[in-house]
PDB file of N, CA and C in Angstrom:
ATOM      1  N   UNK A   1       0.828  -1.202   0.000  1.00  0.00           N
ATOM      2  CA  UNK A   1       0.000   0.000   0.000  1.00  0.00           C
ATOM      3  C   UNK A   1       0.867   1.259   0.000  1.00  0.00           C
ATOM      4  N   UNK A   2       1.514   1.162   0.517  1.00  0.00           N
ATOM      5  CA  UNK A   2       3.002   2.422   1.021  1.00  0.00           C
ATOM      6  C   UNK A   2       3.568   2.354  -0.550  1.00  0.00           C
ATOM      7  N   UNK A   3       4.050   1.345  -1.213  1.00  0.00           N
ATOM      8  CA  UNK A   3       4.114   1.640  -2.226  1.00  0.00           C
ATOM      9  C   UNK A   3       3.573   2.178  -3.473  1.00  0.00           C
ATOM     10  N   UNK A   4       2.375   1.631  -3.112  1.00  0.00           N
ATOM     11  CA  UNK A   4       1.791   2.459  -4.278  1.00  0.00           C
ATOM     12  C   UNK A   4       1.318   3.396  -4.150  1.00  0.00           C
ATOM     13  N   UNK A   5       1.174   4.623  -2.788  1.00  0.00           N
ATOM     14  CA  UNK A   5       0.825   5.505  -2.927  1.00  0.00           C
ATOM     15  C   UNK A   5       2.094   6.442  -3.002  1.00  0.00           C
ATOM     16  N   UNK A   6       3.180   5.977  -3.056  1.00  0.00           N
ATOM     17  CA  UNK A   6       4.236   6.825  -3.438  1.00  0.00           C
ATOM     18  C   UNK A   6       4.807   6.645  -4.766  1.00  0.00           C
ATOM     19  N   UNK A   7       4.242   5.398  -5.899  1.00  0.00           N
ATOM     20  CA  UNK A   7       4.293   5.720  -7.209  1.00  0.00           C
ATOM     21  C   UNK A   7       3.058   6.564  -7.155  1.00  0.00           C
ATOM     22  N   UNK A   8       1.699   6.751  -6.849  1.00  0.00           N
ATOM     23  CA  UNK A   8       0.853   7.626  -7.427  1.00  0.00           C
ATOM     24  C   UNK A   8       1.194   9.376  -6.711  1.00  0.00           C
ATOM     25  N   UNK A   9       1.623   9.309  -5.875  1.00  0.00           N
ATOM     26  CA  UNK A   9       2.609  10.609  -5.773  1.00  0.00           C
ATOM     27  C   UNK A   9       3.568  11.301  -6.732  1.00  0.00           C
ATOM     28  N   UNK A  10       4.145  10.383  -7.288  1.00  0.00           N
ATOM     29  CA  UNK A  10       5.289  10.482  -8.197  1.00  0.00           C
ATOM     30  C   UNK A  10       4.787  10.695  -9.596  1.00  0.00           C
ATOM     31  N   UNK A  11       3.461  10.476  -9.591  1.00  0.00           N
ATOM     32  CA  UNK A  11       3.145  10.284 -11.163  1.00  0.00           C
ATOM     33  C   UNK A  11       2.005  11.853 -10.658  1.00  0.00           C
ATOM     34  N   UNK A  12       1.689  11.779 -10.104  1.00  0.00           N
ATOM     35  CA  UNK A  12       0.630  13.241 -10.074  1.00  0.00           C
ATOM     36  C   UNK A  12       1.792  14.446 -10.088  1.00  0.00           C
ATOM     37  N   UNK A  13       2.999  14.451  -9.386  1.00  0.00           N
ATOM     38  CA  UNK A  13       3.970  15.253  -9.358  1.00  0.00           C
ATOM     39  C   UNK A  13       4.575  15.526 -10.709  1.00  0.00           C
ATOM     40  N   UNK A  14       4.764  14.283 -11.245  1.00  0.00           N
ATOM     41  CA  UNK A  14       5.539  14.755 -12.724  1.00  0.00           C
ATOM     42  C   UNK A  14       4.485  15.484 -13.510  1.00  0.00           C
ATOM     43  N   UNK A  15       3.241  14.876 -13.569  1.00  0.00           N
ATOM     44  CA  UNK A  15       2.222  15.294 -14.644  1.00  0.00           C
ATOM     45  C   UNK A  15       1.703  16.793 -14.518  1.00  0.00           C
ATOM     46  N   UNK A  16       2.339  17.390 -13.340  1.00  0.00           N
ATOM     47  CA  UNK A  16       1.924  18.878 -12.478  1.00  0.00           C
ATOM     48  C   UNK A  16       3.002  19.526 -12.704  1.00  0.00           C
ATOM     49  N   UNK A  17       3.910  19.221 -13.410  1.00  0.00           N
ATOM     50  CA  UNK A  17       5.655  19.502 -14.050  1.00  0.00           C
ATOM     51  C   UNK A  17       5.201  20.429 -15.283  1.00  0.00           C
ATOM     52  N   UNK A  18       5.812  22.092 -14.868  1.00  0.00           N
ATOM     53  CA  UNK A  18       5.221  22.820 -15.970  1.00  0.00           C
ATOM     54  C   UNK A  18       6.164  22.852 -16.901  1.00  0.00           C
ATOM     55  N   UNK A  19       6.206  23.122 -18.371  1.00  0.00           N
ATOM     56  CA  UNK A  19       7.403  22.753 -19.440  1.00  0.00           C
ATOM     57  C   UNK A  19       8.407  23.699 -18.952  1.00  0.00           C
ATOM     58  N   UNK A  20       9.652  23.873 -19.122  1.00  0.00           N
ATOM     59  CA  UNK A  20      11.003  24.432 -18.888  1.00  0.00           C
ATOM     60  C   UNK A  20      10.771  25.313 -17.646  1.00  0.00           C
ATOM     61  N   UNK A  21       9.754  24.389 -16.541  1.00  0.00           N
ATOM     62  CA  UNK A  21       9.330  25.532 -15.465  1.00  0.00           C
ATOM     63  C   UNK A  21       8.703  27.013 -15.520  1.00  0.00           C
ATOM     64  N   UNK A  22       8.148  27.251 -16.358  1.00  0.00           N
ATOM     65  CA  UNK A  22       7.138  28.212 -16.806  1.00  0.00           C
ATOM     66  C   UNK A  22       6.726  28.405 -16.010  1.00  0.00           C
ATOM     67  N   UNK A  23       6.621  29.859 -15.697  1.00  0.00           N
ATOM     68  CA  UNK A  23       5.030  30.063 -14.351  1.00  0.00           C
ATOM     69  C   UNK A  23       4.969  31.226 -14.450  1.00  0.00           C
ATOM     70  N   UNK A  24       4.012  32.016 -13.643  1.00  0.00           N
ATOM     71  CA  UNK A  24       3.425  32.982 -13.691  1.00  0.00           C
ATOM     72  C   UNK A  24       3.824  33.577 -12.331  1.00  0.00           C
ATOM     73  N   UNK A  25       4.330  34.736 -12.693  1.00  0.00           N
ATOM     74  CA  UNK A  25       4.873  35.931 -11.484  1.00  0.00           C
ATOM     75  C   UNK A  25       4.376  37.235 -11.900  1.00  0.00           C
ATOM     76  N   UNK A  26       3.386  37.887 -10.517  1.00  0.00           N
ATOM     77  CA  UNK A  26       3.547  39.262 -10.926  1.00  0.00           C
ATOM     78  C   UNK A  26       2.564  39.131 -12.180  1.00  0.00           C
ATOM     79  N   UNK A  27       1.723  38.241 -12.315  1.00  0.00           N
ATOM     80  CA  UNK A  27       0.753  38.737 -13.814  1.00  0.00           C
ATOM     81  C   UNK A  27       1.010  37.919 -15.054  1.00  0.00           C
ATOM     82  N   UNK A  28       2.709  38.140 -15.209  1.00  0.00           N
ATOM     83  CA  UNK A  28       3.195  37.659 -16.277  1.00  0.00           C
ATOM     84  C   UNK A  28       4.080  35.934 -16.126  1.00  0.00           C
ATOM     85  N   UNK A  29       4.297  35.559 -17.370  1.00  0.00           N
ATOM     86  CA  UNK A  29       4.808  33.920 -17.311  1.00  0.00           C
ATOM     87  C   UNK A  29       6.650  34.499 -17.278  1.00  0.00           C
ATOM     88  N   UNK A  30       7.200  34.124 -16.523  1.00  0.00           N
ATOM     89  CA  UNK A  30       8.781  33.638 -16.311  1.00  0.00           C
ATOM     90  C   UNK A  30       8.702  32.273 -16.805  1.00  0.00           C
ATOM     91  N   UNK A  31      10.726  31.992 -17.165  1.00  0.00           N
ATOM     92  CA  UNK A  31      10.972  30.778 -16.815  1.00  0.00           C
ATOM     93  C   UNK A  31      11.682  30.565 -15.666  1.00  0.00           C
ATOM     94  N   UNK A  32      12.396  29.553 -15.543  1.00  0.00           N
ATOM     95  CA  UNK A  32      12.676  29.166 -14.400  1.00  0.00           C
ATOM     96  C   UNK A  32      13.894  29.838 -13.563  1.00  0.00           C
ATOM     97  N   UNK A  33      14.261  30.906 -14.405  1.00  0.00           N
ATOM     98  CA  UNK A  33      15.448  31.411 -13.872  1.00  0.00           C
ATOM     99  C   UNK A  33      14.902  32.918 -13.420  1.00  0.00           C
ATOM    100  N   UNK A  34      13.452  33.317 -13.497  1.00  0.00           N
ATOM    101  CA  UNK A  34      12.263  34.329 -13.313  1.00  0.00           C
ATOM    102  C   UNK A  34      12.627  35.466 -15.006  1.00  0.00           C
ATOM    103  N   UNK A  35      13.146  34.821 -15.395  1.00  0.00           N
ATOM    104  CA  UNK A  35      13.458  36.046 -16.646  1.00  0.00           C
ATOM    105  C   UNK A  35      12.243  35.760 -17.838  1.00  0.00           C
ATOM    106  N   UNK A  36      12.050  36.893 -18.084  1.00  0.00           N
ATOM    107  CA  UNK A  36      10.269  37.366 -18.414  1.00  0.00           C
ATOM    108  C   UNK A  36      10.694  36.567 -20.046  1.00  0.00           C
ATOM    109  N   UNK A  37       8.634  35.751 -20.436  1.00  0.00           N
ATOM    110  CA  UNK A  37       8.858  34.941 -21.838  1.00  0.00           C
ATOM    111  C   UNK A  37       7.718  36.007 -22.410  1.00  0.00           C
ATOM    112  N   UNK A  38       8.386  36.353 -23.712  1.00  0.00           N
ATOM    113  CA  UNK A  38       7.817  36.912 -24.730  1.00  0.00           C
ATOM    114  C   UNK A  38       7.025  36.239 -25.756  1.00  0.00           C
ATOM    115  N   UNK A  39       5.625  36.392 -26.455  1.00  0.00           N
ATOM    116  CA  UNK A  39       5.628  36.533 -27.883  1.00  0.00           C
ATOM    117  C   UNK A  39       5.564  37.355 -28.710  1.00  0.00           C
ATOM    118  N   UNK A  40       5.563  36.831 -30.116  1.00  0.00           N
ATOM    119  CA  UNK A  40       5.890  37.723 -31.426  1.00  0.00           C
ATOM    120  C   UNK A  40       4.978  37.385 -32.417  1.00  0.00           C
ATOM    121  N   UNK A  41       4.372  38.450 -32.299  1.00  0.00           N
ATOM    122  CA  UNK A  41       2.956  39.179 -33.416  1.00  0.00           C
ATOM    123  C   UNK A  41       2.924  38.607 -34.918  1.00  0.00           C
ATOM    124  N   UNK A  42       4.442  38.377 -35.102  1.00  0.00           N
ATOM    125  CA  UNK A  42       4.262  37.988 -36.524  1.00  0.00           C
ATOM    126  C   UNK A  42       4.324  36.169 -36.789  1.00  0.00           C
ATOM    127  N   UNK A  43       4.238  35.538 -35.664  1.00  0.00           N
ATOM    128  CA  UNK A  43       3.762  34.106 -35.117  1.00  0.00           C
ATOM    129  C   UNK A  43       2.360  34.057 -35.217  1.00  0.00           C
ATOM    130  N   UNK A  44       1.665  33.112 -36.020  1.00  0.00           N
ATOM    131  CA  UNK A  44       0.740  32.731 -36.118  1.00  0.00           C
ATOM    132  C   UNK A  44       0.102  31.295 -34.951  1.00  0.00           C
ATOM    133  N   UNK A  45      -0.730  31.522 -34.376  1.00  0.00           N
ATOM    134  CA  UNK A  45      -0.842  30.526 -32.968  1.00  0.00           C
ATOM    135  C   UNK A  45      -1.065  29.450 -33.790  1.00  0.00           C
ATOM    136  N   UNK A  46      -0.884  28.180 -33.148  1.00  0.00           N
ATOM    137  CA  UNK A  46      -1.276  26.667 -34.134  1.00  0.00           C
ATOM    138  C   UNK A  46      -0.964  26.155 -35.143  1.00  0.00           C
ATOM    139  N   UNK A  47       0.111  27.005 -35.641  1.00  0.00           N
ATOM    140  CA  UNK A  47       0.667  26.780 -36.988  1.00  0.00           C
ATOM    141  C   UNK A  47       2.015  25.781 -37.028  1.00  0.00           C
ATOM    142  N   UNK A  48       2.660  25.613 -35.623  1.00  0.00           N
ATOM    143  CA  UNK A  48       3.533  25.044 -35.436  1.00  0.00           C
ATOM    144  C   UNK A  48       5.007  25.481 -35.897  1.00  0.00           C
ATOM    145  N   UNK A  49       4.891  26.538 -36.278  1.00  0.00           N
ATOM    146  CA  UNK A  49       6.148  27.352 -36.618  1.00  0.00           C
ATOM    147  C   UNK A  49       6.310  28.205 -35.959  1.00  0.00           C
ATOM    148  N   UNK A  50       7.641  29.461 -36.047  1.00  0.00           N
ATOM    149  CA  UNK A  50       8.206  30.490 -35.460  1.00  0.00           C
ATOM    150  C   UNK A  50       9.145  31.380 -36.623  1.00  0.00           C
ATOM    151  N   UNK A  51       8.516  32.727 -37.003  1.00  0.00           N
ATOM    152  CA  UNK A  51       8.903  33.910 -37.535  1.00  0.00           C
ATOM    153  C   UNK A  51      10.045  34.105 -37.388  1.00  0.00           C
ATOM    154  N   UNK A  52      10.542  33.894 -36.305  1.00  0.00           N
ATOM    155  CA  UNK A  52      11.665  34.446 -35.363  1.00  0.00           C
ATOM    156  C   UNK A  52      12.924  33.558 -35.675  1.00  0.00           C
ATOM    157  N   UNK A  53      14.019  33.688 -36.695  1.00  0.00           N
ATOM    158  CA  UNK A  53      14.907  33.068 -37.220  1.00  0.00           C
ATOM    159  C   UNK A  53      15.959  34.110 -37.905  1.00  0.00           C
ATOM    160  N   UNK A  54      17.046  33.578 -38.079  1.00  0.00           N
ATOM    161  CA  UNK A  54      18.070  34.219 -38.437  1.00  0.00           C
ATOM    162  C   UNK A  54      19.100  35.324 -37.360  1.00  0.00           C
ATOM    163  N   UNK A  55      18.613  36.519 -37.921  1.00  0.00           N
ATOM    164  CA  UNK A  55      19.354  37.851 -36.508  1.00  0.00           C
ATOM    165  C   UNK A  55      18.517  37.903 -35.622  1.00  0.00           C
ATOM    166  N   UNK A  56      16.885  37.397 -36.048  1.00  0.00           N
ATOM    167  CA  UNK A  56      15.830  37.554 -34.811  1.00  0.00           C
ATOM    168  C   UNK A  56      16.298  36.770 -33.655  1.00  0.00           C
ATOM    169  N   UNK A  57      16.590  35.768 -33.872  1.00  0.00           N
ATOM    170  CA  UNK A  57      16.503  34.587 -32.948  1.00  0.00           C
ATOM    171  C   UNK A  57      17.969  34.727 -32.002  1.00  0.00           C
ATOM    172  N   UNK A  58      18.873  35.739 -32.651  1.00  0.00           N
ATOM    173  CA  UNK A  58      19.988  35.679 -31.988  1.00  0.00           C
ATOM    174  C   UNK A  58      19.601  36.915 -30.533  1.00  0.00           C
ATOM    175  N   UNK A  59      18.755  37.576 -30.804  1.00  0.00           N
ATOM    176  CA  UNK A  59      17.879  38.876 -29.556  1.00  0.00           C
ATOM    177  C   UNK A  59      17.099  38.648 -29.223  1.00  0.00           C
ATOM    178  N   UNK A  60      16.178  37.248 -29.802  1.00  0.00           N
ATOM    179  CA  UNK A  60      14.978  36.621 -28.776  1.00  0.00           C
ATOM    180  C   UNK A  60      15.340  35.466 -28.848  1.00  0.00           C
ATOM    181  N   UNK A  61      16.107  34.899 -28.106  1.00  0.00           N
ATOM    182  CA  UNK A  61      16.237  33.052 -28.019  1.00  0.00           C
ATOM    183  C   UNK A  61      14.959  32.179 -27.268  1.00  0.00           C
ATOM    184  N   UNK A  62      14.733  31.263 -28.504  1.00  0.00           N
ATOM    185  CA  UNK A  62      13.675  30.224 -27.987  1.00  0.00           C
ATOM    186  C   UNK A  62      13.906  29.810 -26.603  1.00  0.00           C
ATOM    187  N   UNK A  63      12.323  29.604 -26.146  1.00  0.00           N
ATOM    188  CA  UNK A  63      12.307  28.980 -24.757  1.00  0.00           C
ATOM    189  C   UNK A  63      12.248  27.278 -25.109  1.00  0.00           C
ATOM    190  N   UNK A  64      13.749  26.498 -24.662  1.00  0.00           N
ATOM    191  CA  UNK A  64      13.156  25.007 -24.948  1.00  0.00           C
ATOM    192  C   UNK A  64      12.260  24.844 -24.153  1.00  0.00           C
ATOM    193  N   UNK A  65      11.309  23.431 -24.416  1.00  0.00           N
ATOM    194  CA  UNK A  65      10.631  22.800 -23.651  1.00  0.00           C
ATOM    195  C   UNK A  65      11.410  22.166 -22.716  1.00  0.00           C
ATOM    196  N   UNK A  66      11.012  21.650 -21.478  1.00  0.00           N
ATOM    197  CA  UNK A  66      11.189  20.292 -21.109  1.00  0.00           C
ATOM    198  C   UNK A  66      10.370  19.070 -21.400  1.00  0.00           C
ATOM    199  N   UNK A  67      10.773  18.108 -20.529  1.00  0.00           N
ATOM    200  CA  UNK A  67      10.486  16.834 -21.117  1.00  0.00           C
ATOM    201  C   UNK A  67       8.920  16.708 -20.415  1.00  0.00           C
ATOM    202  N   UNK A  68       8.588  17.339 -19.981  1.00  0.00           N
ATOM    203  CA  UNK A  68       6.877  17.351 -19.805  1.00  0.00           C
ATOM    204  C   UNK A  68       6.001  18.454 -19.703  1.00  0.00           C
ATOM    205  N   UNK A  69       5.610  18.186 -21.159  1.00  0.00           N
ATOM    206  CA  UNK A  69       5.045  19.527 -21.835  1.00  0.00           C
ATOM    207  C   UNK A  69       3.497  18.717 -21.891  1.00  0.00           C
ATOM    208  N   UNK A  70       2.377  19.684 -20.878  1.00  0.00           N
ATOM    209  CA  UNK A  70       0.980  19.264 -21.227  1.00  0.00           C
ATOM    210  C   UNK A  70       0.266  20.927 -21.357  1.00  0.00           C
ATOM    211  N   UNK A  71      -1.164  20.673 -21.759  1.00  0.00           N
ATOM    212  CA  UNK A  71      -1.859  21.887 -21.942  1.00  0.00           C
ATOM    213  C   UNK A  71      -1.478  22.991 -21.065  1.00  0.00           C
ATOM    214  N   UNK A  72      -1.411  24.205 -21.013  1.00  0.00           N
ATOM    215  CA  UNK A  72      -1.775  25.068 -22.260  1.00  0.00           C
ATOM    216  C   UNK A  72      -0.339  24.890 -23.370  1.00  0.00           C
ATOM    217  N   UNK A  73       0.177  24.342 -22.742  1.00  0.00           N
ATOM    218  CA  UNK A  73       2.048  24.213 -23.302  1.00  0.00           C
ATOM    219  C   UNK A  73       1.890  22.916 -24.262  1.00  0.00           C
ATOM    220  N   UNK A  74       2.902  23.379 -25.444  1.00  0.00           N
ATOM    221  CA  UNK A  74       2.885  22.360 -26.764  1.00  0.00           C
ATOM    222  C   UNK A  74       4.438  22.760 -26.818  1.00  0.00           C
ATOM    223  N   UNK A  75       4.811  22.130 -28.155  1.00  0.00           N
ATOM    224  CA  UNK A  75       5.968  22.079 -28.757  1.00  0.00           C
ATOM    225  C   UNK A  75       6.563  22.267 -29.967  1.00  0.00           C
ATOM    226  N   UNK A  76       7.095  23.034 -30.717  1.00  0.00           N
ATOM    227  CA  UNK A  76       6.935  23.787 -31.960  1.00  0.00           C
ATOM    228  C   UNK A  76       8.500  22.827 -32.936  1.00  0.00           C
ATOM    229  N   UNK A  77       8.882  22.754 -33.847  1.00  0.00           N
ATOM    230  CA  UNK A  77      10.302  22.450 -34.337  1.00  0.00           C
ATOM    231  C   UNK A  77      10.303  23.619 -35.099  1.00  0.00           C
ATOM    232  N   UNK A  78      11.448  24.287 -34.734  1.00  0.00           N
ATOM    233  CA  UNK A  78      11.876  25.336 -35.535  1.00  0.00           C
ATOM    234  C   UNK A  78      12.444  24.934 -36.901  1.00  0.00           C
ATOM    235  N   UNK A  79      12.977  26.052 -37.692  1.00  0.00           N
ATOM    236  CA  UNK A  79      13.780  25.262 -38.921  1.00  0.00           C
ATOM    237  C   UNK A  79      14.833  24.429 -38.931  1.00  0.00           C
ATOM    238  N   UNK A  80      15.489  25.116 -37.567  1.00  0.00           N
ATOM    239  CA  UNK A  80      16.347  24.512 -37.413  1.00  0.00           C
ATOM    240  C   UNK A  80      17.008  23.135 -36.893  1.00  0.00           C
ATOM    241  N   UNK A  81      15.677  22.390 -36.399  1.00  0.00           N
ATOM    242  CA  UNK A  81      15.554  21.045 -36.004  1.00  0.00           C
ATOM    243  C   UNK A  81      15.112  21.316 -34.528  1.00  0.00           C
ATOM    244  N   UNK A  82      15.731  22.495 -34.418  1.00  0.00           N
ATOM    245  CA  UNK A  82      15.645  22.831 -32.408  1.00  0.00           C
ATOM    246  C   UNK A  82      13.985  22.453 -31.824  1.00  0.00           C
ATOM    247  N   UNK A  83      13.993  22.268 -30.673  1.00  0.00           N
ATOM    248  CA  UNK A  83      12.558  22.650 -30.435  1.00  0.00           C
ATOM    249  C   UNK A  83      12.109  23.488 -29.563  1.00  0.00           C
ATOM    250  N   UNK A  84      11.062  24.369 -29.326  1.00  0.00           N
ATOM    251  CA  UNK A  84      10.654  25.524 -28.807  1.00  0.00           C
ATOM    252  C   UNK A  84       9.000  25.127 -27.875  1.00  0.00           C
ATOM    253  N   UNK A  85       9.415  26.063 -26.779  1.00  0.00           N
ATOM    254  CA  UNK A  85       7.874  25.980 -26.209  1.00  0.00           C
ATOM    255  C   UNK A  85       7.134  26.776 -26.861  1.00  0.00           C
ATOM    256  N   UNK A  86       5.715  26.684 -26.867  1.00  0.00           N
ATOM    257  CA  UNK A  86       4.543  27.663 -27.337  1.00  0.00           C
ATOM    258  C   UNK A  86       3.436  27.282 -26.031  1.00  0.00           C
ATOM    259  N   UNK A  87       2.710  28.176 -25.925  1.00  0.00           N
ATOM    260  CA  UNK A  87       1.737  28.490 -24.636  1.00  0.00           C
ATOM    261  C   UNK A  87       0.939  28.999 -25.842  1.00  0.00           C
ATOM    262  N   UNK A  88      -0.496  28.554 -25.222  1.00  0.00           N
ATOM    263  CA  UNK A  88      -1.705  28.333 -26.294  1.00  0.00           C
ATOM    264  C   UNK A  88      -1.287  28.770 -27.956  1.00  0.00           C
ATOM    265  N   UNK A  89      -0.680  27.807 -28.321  1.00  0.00           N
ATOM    266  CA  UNK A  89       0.162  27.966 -29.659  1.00  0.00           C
ATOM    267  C   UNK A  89       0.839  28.550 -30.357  1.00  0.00           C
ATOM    268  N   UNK A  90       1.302  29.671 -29.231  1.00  0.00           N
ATOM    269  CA  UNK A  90       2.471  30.908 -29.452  1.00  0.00           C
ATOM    270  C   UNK A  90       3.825  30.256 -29.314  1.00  0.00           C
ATOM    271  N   UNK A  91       4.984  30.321 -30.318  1.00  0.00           N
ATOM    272  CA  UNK A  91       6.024  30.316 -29.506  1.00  0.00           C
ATOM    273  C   UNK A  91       6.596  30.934 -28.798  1.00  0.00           C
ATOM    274  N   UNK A  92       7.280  30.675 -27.337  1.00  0.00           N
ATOM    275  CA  UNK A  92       7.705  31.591 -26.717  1.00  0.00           C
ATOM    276  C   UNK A  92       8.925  31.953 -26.697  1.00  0.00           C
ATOM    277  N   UNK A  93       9.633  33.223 -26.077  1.00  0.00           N
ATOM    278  CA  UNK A  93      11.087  33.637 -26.782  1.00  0.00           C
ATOM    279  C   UNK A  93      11.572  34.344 -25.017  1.00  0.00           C
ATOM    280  N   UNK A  94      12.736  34.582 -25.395  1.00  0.00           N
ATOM    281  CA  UNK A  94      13.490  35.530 -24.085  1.00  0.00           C
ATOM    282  C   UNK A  94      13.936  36.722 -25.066  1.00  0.00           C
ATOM    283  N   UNK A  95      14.328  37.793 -24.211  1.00  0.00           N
ATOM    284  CA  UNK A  95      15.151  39.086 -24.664  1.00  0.00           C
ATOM    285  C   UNK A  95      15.920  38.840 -24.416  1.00  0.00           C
ATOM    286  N   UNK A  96      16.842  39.307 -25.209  1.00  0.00           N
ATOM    287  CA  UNK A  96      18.765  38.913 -24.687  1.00  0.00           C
ATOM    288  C   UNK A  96      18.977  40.532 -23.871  1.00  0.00           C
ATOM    289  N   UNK A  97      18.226  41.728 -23.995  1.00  0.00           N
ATOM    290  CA  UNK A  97      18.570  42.606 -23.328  1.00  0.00           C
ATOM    291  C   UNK A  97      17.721  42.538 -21.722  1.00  0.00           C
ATOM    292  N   UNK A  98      17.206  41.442 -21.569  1.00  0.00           N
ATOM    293  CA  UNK A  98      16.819  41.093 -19.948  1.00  0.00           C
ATOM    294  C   UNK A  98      17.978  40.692 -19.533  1.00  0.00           C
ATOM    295  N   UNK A  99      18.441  41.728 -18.404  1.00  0.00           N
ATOM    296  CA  UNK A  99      19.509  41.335 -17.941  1.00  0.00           C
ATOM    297  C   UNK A  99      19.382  40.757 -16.552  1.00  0.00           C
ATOM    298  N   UNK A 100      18.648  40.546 -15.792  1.00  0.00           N
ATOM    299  CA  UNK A 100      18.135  40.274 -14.700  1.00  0.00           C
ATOM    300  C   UNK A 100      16.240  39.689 -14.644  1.00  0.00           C
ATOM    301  N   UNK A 101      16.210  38.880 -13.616  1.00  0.00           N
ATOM    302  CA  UNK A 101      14.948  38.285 -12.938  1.00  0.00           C
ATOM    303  C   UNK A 101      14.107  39.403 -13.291  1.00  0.00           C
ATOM    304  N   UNK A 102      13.150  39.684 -13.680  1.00  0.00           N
ATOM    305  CA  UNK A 102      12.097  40.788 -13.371  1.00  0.00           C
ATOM    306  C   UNK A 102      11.995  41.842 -14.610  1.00  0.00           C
ATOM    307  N   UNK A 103      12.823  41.877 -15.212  1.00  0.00           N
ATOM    308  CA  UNK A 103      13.281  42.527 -16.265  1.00  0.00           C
ATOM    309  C   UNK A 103      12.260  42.540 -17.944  1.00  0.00           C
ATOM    310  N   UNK A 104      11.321  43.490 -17.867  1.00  0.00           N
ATOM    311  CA  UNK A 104      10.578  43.185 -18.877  1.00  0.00           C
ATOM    312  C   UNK A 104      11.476  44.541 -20.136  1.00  0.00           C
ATOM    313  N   UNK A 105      11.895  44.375 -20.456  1.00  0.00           N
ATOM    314  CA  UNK A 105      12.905  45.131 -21.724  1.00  0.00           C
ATOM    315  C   UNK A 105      12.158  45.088 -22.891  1.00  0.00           C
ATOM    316  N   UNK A 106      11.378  43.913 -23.111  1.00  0.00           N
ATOM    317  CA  UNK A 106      11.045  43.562 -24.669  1.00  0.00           C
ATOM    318  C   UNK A 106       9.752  44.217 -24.662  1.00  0.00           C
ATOM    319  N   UNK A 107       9.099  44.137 -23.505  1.00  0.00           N
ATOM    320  CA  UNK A 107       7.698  44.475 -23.797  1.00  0.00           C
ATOM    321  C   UNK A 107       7.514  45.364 -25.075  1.00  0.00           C
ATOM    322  N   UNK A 108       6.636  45.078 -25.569  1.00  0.00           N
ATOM    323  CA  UNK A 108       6.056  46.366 -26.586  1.00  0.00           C
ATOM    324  C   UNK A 108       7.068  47.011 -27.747  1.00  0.00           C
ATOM    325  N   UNK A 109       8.276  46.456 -28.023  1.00  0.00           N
ATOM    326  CA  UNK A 109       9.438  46.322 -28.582  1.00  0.00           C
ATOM    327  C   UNK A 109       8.478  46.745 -29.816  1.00  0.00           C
ATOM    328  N   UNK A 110       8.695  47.660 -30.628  1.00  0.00           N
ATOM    329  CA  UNK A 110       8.393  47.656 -32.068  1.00  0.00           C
ATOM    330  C   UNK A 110       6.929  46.879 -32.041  1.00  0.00           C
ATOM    331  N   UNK A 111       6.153  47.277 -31.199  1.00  0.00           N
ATOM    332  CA  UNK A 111       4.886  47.317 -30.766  1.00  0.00           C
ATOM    333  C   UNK A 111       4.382  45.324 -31.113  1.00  0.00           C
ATOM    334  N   UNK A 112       5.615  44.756 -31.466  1.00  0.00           N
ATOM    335  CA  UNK A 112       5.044  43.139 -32.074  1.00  0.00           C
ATOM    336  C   UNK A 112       5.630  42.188 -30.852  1.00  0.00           C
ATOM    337  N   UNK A 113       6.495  42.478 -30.028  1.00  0.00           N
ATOM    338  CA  UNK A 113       7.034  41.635 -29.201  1.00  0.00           C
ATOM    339  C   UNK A 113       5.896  42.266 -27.423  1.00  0.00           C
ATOM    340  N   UNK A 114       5.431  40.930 -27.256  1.00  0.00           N
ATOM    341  CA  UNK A 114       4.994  41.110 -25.950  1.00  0.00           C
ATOM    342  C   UNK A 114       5.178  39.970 -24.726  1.00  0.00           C
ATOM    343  N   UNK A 115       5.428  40.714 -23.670  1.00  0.00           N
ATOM    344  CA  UNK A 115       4.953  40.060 -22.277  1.00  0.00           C
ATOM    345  C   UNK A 115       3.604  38.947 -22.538  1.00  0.00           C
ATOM    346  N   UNK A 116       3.944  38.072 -21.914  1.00  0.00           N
ATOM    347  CA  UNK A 116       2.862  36.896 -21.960  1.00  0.00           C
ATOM    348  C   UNK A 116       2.003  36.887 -20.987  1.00  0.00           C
ATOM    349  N   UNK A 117       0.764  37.532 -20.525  1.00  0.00           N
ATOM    350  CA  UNK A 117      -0.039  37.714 -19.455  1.00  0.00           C
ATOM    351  C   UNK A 117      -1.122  36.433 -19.261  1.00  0.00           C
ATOM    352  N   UNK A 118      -0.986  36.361 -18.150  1.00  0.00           N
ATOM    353  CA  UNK A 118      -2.069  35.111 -17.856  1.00  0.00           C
ATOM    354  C   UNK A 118      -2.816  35.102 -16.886  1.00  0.00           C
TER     355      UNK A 118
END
């Protein structure tokens, strides 16, 4: 009995495992290091792709997934084989000019890059 309620512990725990530690601070989604996740306007939700390639991608770097990605969180393949989180079918990105935890820099960037509110 002891055993099996500490595999069903273990399995409700992983399945409650948000992708690359995603969460919500303050309004907005961080990852796990609290540094603020962006999307980009010119991303189409559900499409399974990302706009954001070439010099883009070198000032917004993809958020990987981790290895347990469930709703609202999916998983995108970039061109590049890489793979990327998306939150309700956005991919999501970092600012390379967040230099710190808390740091929303990108917001409103050329009015297409935003804070992810939830």
């Amino acid at each position: 009995m002891k055993l099996a309620l500490s595999l069903t512990a273990l399995l409700l725990a992983a399945s409650t495992a948000h992708a690359d530690d995603v969460m919500k601070k303050d309004g907005v989604l961080v990852n796990s290091a609290g540094m603020t996740v962006y999307t980009f306007d010119k991303d189409t939700a559900g499409s399974g792709k990302s706009a954001c390639n070439g010099p883009c991608i070198e000032n917004w770097p993809a958020v990987a997934p981790s290895a347990n990605v469930m709703a609202p969180y999916s998983v995108i393949v970039r061109d590049d084989g890489s793979k990327q989180l998306a939150y309700q079918g956005k991919p999501l990105y970092l600012f390379k000019k967040d230099v710190k935890p808390g740091d929303r820099n990108g917001d409103n960037v050329k009015d297409i890059w935003h804070v992810v509110k939830d």
